[in-house]
N, C-alpha and C. Protein backbone atom coordinates (compact mmCIF):
# COMPACT_ATOMS: atom_id res chain seq x y z
N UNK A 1 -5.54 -6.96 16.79
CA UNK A 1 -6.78 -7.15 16.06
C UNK A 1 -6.69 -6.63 14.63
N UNK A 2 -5.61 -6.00 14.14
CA UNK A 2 -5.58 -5.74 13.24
C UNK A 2 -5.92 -6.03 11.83
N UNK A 3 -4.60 -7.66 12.57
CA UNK A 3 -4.34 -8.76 11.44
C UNK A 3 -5.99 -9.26 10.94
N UNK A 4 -6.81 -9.20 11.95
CA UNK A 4 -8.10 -10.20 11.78
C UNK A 4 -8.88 -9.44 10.07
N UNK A 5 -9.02 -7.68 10.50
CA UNK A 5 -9.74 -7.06 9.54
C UNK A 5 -8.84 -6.50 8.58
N UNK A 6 -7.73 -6.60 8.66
CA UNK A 6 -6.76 -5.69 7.92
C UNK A 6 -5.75 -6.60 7.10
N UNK A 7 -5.57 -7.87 7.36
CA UNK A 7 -4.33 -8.22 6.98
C UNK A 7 -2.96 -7.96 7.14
N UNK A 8 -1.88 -8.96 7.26
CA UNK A 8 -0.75 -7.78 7.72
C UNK A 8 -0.35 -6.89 7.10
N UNK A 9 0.49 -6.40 7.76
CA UNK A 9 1.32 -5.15 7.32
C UNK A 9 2.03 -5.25 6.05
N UNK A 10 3.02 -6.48 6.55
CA UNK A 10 4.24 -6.68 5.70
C UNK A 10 3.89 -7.77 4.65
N UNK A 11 4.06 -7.36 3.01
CA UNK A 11 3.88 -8.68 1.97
C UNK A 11 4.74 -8.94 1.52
N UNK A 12 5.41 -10.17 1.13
CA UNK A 12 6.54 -10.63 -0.04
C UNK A 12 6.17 -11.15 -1.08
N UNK A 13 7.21 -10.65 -1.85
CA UNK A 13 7.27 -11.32 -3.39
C UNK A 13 8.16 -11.43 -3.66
N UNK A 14 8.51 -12.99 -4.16
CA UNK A 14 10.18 -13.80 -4.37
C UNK A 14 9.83 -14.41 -5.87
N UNK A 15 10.96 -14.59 -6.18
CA UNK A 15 11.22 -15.38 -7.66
C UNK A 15 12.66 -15.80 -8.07
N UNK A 16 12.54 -16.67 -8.57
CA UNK A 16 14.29 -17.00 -9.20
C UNK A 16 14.23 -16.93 -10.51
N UNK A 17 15.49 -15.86 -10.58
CA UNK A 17 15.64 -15.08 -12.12
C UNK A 17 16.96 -15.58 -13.03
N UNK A 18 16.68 -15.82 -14.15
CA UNK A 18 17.52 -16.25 -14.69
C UNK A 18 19.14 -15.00 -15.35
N UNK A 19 19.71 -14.48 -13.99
CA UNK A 19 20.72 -13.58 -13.76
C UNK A 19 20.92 -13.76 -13.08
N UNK A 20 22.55 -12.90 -12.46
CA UNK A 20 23.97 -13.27 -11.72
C UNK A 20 23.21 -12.19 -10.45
N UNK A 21 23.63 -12.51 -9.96
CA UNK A 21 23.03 -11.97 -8.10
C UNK A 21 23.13 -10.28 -8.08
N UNK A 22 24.85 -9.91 -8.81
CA UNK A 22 25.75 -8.98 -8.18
C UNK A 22 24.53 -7.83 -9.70
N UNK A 23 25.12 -8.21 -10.67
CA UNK A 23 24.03 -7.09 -11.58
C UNK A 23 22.54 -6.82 -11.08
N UNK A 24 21.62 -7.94 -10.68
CA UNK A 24 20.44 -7.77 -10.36
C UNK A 24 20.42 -7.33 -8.85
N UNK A 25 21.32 -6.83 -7.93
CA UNK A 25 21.19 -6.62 -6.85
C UNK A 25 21.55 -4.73 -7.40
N UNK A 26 22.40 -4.81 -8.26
CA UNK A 26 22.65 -3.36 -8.54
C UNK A 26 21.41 -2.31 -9.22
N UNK A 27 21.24 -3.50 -10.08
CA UNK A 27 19.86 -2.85 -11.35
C UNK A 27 18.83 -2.27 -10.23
N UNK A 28 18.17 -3.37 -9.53
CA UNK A 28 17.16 -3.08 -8.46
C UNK A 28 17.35 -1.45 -7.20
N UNK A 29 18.64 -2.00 -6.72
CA UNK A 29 19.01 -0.98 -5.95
C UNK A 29 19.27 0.72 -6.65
N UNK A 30 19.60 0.94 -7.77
CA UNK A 30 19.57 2.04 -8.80
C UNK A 30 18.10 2.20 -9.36
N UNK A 31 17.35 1.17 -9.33
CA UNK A 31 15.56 1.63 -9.77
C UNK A 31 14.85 2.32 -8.28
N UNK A 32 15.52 1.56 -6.77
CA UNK A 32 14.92 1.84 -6.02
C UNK A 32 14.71 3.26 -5.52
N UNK A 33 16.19 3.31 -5.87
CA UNK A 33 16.84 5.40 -5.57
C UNK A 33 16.07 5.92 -6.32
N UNK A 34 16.09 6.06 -7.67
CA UNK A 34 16.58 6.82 -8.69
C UNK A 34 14.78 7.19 -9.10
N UNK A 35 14.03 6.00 -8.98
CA UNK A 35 12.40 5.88 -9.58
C UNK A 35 11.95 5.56 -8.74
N UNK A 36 11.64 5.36 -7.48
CA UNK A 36 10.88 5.38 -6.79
C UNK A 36 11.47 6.03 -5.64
N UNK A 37 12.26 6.83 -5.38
CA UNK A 37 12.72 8.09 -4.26
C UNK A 37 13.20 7.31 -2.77
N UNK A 38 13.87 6.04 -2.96
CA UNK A 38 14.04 5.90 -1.54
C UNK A 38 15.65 5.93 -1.33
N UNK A 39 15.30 5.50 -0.23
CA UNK A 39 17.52 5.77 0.44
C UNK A 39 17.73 4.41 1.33
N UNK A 40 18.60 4.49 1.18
CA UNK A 40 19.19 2.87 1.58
C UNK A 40 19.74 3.43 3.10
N UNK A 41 19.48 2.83 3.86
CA UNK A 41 19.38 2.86 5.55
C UNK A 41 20.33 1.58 5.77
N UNK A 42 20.25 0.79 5.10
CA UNK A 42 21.23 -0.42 5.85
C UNK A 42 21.18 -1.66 4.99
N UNK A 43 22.58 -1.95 5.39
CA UNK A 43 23.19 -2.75 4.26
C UNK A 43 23.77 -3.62 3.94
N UNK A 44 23.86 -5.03 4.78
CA UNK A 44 24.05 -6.09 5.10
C UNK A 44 24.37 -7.36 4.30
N UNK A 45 25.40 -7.58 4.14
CA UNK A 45 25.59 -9.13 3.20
C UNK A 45 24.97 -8.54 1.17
N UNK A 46 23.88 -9.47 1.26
CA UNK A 46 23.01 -9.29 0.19
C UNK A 46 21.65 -9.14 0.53
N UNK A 47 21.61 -8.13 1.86
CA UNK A 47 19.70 -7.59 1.76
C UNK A 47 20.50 -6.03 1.86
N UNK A 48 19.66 -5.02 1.63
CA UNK A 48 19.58 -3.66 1.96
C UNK A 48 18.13 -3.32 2.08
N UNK A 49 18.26 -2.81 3.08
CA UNK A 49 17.06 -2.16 3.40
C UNK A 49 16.25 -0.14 2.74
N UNK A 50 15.35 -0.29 2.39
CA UNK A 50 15.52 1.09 2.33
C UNK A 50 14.53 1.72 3.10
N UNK A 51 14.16 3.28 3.03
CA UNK A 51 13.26 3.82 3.57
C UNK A 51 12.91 5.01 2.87
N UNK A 52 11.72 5.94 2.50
CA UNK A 52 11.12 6.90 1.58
C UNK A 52 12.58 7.76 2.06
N UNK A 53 12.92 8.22 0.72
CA UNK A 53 13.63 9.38 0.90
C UNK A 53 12.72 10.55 1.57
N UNK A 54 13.63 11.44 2.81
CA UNK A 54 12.78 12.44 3.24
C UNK A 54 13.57 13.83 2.68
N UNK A 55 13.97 14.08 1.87
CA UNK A 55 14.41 15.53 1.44
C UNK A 55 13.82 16.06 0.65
N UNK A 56 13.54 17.05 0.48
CA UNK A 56 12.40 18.25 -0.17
C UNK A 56 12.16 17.80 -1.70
N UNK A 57 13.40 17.69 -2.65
CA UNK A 57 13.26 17.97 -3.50
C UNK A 57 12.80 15.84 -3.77
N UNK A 58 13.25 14.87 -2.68
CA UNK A 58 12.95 13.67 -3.26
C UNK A 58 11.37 13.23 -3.11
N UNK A 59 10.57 14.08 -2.00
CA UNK A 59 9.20 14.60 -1.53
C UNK A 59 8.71 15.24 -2.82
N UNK A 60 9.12 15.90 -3.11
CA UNK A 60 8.26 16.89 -4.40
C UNK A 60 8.35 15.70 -5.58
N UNK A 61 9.61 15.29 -5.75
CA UNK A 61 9.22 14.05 -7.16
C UNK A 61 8.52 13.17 -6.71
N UNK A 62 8.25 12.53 -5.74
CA UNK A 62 7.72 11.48 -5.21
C UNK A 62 6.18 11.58 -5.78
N UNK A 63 5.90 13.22 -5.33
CA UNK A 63 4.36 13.53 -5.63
C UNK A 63 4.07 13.75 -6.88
N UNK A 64 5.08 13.88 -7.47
CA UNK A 64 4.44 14.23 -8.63
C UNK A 64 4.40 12.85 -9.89
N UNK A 65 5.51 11.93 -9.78
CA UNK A 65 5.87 11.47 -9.98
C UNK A 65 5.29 10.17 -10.35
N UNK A 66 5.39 9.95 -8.66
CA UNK A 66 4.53 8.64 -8.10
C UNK A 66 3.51 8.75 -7.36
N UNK A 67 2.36 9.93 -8.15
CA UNK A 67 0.95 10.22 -7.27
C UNK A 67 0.23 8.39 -7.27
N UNK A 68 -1.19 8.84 -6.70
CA UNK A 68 -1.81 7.94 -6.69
C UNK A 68 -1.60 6.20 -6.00
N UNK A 69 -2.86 5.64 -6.22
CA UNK A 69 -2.90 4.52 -5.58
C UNK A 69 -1.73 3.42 -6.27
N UNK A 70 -1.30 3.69 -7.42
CA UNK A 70 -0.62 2.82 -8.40
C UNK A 70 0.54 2.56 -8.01
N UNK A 71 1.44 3.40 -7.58
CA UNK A 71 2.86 3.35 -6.29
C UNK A 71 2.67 3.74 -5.12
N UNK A 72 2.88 2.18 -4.91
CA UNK A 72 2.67 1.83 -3.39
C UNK A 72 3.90 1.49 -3.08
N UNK A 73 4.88 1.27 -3.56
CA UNK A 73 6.46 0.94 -3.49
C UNK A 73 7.23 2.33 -2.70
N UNK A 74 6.82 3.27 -3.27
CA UNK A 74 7.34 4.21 -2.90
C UNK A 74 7.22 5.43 -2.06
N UNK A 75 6.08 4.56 -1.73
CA UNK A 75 5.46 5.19 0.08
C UNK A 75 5.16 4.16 1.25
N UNK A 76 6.09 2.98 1.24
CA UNK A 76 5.98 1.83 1.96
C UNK A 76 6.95 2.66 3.14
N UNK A 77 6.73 1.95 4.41
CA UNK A 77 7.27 2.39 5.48
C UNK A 77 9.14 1.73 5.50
N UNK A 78 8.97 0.64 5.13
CA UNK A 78 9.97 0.17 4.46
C UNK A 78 10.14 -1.17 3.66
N UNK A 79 11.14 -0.71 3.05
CA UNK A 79 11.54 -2.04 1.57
C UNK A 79 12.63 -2.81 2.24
N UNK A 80 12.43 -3.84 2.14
CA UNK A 80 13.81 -4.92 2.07
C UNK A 80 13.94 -5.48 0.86
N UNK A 81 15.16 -5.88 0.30
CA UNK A 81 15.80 -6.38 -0.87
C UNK A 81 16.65 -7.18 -0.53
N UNK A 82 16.14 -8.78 -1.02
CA UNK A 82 17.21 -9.83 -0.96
C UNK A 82 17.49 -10.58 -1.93
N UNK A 83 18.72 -10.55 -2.46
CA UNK A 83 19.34 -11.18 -3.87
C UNK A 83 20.16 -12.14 -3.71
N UNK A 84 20.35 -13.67 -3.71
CA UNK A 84 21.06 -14.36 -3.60
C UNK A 84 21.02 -15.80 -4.56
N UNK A 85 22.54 -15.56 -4.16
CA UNK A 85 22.93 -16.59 -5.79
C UNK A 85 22.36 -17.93 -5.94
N UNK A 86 22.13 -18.52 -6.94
CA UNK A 86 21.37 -19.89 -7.29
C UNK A 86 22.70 -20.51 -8.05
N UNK A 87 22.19 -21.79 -8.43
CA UNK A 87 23.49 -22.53 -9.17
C UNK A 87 22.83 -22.09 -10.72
N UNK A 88 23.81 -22.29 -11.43
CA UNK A 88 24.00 -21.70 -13.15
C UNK A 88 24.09 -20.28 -13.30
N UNK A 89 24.27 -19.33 -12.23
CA UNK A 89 24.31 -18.48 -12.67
C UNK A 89 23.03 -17.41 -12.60
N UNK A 90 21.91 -18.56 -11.74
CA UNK A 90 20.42 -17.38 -11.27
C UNK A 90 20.80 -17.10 -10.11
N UNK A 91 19.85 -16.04 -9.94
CA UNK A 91 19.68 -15.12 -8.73
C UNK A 91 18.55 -15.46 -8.07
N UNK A 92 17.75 -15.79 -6.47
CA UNK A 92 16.91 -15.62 -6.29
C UNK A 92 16.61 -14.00 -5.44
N UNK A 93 15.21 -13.36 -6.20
CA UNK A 93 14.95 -11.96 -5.28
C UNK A 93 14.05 -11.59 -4.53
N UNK A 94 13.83 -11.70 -3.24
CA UNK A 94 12.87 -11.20 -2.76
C UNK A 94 12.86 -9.67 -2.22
N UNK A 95 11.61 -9.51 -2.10
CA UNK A 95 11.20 -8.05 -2.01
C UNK A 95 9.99 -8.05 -0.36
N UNK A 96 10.46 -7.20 0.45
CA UNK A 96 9.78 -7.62 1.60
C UNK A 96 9.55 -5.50 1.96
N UNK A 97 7.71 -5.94 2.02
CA UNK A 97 7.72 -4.72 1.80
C UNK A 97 6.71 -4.28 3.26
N UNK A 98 7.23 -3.29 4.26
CA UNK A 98 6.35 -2.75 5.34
C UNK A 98 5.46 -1.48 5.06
N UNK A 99 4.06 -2.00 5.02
CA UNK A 99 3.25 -1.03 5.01
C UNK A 99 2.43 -0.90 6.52
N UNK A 100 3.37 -0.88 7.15
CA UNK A 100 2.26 -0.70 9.00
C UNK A 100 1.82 0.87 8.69
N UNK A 101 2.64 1.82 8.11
CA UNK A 101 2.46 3.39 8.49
C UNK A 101 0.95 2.98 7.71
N UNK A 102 0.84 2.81 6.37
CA UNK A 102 -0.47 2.82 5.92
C UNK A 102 -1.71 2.29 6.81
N UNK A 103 -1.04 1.10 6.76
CA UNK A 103 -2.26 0.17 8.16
C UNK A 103 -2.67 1.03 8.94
N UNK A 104 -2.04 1.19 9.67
CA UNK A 104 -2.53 2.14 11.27
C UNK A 104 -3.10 3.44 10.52
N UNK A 105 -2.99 4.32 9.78
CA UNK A 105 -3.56 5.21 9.06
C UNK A 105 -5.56 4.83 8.38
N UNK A 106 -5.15 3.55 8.09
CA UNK A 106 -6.39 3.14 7.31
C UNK A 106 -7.29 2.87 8.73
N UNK A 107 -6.55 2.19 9.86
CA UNK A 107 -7.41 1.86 10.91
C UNK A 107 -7.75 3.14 11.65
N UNK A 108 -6.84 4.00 11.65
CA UNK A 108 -7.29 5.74 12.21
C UNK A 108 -8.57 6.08 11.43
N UNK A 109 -8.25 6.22 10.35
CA UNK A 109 -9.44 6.59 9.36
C UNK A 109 -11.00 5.70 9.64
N UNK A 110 -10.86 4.59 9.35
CA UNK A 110 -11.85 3.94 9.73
C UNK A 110 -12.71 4.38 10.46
N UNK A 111 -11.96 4.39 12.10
CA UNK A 111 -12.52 4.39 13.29
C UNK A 111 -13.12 5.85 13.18
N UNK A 112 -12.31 6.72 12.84
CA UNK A 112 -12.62 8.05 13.01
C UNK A 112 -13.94 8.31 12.51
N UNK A 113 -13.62 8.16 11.21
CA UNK A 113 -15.03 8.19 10.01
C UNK A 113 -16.17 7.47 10.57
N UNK A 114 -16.46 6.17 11.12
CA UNK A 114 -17.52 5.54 11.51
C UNK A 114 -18.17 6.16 12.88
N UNK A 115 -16.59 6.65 13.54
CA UNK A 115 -17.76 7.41 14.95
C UNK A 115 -18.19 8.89 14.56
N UNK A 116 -17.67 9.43 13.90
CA UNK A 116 -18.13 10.86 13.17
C UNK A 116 -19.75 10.38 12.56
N UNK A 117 -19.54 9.36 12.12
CA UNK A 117 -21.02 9.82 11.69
C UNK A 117 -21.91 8.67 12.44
N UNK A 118 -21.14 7.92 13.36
CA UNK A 118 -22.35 7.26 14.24
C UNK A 118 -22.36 7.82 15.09
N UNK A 119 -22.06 9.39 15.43
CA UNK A 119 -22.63 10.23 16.23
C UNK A 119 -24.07 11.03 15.42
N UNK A 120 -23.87 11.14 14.16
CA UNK A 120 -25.71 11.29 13.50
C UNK A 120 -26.10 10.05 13.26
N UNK A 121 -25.94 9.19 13.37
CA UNK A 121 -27.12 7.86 13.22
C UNK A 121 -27.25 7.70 14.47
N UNK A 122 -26.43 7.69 15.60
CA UNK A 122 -27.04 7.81 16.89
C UNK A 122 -27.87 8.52 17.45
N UNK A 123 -27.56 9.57 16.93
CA UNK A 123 -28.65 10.52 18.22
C UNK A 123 -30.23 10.44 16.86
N UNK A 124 -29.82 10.44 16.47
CA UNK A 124 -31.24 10.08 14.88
C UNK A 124 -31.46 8.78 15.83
N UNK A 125 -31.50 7.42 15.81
CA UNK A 125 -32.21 6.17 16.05
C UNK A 125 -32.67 6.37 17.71
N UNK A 126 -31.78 6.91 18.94
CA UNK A 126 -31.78 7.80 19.87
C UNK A 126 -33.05 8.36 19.85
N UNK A 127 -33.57 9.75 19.24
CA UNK A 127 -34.28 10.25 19.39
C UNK A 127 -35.91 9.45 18.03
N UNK A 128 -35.34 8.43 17.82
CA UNK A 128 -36.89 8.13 16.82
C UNK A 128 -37.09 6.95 18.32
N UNK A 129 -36.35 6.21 18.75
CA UNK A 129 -36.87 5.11 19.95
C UNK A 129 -37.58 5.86 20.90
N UNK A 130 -37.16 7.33 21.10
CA UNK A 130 -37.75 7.97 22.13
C UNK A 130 -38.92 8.45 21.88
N UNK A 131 -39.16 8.44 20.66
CA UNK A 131 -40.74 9.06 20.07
C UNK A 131 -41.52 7.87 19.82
N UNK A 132 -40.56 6.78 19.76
CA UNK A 132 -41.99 5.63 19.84
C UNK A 132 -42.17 4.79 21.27
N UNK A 133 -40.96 5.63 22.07
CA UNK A 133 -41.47 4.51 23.39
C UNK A 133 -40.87 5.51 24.74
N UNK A 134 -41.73 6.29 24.71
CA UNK A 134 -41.56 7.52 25.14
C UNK A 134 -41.47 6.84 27.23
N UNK A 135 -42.13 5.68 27.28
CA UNK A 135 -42.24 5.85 28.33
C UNK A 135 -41.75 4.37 29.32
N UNK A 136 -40.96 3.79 27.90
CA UNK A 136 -40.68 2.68 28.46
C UNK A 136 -39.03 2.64 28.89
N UNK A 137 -39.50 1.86 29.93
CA UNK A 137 -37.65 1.95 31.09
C UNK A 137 -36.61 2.93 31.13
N UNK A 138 -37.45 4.22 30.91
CA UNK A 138 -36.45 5.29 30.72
C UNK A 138 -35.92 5.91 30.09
N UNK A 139 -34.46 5.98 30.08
CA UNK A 139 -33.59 6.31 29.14
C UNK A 139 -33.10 4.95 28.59
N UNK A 140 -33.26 3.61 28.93
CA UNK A 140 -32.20 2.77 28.85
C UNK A 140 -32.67 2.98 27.25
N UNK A 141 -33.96 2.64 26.18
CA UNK A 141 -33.89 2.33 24.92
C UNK A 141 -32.95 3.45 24.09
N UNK A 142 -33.46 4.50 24.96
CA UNK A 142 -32.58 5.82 24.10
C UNK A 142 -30.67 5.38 24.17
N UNK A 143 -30.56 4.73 24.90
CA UNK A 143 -28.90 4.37 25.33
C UNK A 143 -28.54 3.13 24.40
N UNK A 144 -29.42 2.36 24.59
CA UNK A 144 -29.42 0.78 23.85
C UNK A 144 -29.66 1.17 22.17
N UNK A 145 -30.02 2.22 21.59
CA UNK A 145 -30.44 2.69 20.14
C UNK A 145 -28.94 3.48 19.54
N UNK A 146 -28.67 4.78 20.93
CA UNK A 146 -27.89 5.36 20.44
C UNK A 146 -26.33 4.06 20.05
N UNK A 147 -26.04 3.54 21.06
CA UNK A 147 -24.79 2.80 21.01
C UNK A 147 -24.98 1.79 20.13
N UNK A 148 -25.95 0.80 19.91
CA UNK A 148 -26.32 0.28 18.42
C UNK A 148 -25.76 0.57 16.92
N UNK A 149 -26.73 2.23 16.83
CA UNK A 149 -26.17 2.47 15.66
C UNK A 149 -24.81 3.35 15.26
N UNK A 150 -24.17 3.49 16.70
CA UNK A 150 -22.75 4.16 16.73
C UNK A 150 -21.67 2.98 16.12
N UNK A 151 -21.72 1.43 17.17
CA UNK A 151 -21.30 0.11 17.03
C UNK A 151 -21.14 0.08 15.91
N UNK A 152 -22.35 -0.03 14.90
CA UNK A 152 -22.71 -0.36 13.43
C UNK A 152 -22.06 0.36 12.44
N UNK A 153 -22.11 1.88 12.78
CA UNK A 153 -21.31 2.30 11.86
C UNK A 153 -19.94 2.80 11.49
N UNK A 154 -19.36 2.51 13.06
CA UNK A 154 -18.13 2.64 13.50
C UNK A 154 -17.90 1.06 12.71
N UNK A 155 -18.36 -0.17 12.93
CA UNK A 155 -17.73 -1.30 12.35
C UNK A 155 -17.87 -1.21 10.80
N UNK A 156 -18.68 -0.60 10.34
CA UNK A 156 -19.12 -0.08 9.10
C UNK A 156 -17.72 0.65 7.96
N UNK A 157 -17.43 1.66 8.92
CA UNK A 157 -15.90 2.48 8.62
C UNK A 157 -15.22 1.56 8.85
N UNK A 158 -14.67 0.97 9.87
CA UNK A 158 -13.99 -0.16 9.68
C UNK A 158 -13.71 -1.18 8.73
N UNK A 159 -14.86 -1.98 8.14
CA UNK A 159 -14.69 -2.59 7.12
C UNK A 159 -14.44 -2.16 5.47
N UNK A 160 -15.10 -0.99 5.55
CA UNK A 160 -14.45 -0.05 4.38
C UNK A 160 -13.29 0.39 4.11
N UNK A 161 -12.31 0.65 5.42
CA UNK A 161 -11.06 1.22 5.36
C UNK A 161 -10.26 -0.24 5.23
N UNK A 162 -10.88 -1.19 6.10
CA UNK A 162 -10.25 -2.81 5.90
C UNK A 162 -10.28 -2.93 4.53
N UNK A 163 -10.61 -2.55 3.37
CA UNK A 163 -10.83 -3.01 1.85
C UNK A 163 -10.21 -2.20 1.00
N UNK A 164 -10.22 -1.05 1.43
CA UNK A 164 -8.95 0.10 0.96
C UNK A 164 -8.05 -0.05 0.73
N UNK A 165 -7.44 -1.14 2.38
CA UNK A 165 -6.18 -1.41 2.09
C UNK A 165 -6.11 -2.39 1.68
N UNK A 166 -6.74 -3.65 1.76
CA UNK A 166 -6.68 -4.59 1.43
C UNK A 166 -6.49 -4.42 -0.40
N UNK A 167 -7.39 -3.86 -0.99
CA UNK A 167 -6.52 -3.18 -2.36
C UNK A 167 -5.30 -2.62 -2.65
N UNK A 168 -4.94 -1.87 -1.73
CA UNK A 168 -3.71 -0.98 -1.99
C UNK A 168 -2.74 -2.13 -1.50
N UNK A 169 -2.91 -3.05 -0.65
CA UNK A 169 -2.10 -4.31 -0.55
C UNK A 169 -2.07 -5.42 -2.06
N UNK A 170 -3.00 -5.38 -2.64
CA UNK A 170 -2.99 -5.84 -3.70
C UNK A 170 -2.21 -5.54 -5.06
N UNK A 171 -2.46 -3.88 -5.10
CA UNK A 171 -2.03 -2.86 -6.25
C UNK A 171 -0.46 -3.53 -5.75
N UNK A 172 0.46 -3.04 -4.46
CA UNK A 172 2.01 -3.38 -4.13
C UNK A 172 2.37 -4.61 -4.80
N UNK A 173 1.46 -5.72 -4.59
CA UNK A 173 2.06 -7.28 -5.24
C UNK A 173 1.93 -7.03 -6.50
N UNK A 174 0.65 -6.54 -7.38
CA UNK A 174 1.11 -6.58 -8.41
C UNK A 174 2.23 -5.31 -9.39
N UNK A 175 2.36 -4.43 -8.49
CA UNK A 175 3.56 -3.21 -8.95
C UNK A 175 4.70 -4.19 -8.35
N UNK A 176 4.72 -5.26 -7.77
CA UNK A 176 6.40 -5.81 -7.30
C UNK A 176 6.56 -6.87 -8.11
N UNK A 177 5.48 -7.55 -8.70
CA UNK A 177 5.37 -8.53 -9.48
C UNK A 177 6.17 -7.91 -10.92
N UNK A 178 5.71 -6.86 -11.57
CA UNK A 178 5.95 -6.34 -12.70
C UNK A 178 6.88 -5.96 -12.75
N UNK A 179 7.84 -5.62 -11.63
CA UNK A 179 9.19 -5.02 -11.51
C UNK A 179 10.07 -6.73 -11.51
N UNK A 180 9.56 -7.77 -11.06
CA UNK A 180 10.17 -8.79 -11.25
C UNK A 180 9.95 -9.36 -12.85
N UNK A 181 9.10 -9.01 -13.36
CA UNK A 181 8.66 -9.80 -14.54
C UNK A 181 9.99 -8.74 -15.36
N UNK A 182 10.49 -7.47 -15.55
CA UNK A 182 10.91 -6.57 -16.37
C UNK A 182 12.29 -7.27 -15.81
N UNK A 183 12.98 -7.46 -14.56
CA UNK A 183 13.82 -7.82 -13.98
C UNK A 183 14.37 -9.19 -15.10
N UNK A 184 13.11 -10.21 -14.67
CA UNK A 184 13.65 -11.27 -15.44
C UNK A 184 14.01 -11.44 -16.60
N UNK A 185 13.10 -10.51 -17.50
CA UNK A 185 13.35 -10.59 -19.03
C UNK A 185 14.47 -9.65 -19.53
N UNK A 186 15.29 -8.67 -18.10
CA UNK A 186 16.09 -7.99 -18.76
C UNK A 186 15.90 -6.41 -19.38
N UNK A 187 14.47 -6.47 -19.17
CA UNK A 187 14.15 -4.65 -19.92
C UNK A 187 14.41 -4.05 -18.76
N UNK A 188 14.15 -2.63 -18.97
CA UNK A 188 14.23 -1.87 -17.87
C UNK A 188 13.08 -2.10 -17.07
N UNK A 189 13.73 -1.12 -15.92
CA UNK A 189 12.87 -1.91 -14.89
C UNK A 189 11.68 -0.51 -14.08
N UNK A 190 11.75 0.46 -15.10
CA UNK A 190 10.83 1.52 -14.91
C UNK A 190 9.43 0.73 -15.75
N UNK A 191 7.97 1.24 -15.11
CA UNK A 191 7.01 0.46 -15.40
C UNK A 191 6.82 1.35 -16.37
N UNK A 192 6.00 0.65 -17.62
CA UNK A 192 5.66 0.88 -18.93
C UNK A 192 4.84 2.51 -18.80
N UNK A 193 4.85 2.90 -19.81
CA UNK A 193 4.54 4.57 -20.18
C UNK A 193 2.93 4.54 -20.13
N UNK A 194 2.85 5.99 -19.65
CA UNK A 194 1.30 5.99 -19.53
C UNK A 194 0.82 6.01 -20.80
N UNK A 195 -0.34 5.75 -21.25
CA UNK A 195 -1.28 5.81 -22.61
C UNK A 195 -0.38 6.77 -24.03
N UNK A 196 -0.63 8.10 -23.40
CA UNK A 196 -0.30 9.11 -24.13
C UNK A 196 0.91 9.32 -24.34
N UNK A 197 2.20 8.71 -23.50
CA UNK A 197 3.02 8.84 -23.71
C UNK A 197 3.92 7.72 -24.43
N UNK A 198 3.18 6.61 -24.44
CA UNK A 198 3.28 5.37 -25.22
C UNK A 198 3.21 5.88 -27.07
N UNK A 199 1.69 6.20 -26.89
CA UNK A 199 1.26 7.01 -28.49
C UNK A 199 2.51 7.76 -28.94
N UNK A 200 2.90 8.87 -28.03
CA UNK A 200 3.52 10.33 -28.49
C UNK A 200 5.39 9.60 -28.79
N UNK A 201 5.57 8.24 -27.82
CA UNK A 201 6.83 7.71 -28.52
C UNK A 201 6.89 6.92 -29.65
N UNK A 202 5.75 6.54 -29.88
CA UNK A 202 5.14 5.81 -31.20
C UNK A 202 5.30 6.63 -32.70
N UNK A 203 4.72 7.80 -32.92
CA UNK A 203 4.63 8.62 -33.45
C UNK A 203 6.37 9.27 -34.05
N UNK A 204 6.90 9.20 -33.03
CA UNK A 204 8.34 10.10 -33.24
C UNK A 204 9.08 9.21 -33.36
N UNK A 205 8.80 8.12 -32.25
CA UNK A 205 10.07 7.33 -32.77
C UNK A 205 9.90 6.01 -33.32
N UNK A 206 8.78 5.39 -33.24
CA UNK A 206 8.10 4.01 -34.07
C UNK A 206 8.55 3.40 -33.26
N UNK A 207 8.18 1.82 -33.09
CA UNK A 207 8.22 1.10 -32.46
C UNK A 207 9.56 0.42 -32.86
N UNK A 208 10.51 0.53 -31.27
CA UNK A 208 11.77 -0.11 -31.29
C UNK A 208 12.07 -0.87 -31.33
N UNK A 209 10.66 -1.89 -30.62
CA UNK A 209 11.38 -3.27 -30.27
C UNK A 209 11.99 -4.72 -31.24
């Protein structure tokens, strides 16, 4: 049921680049280590797979590094990388990226968050049915009120955490998109400088290009 509110896990993004397979399989694989903290797990033909580096000091850059919602590359459960040759001399690359750890996290959250607090909208709608119908069929309205507004806001968290990710699935295509666009044209393939640090290379060193 995931797929229904969540979308899948896993997204791709492919393109054919006008470069030789063997450089753009290297460039990529040296951005993957080096700037976004992962380790290559396996290594096959022309895909490699990677997975978050787990060692202390590749954990501490990771955070500091690559905080926030903006790298999503580099907290994916895992990356695949496939580079293969085209005629003239292009490369085609896809990028196949598993975010289940996030998924199942966003659907934990969800659920959690919506019954946490449709345990106070329950016993609240619970105890107002019981003050207006104090004497009808029992307990059943008090049962039929409480589970109502538990339902509601448990599906409630649900659809909120469904949109979370559904963004942070968004933010990945376009952070994999931009790593292909830098790919194709040949610049480096670290994403452009924040604000201030754009200015502060401006200043010292003027514009290179």
């Amino acid at each position: 049921w995931y797929d229904r509110y969540y979308g899948p896990a896993v997204l791709s993004v492919n393109r054919a680049i006008p470069t030789r397979k063997d450089p753009a399989l290297r460039r990529v694989e040296d951005y993957l280590v080096t700037r976004e903290y992962l380790q290559i797990v396996r290594r096959k033909g022309d895909t490699i797979a990677f997975v978050p580096a787990d060692d202390t000091i590749s954990s501490v850059a990771r955070a500091l590094a690559r905080s926030g919602d903006r790298h999503i590359i580099s907290r994916a459960s895992r990356v695949m990388v496939g580079v293969h040759s085209l005629p003239d001399d292009n490369a085609h690359v896809r990028f196949d990226v598993d975010m289940s750890d996030a998924r199942r996290d966003a659907v934990r959250g969800g659920v959690l968050f919506g019954g946490f607090v449709g345990l106070g909208t329950g016993t609240v709608a619970a105890a107002v049915t019981g003050a207006l119908f104090p004497d009808v069929l029992g307990q059943i309205p008090h049962f039929l009120a409480f589970g109502g507004a538990m339902a509601g806001t448990i599906a409630g968290g649900v659809s909120i955490a469904a949109s979370r990710f559904r963004n942070r699935v968004f933010a990945a295509k376009m952070e994999l998109t931009g790593l292909l666009d830098r790919l194709e044209r040949g610049d480096r393939l670290d994403p452009p400088p924040a604000p201030w640090r754009r200015k502060l290379q401006l200043r010292l060193f003027g514009d290179r290009r």
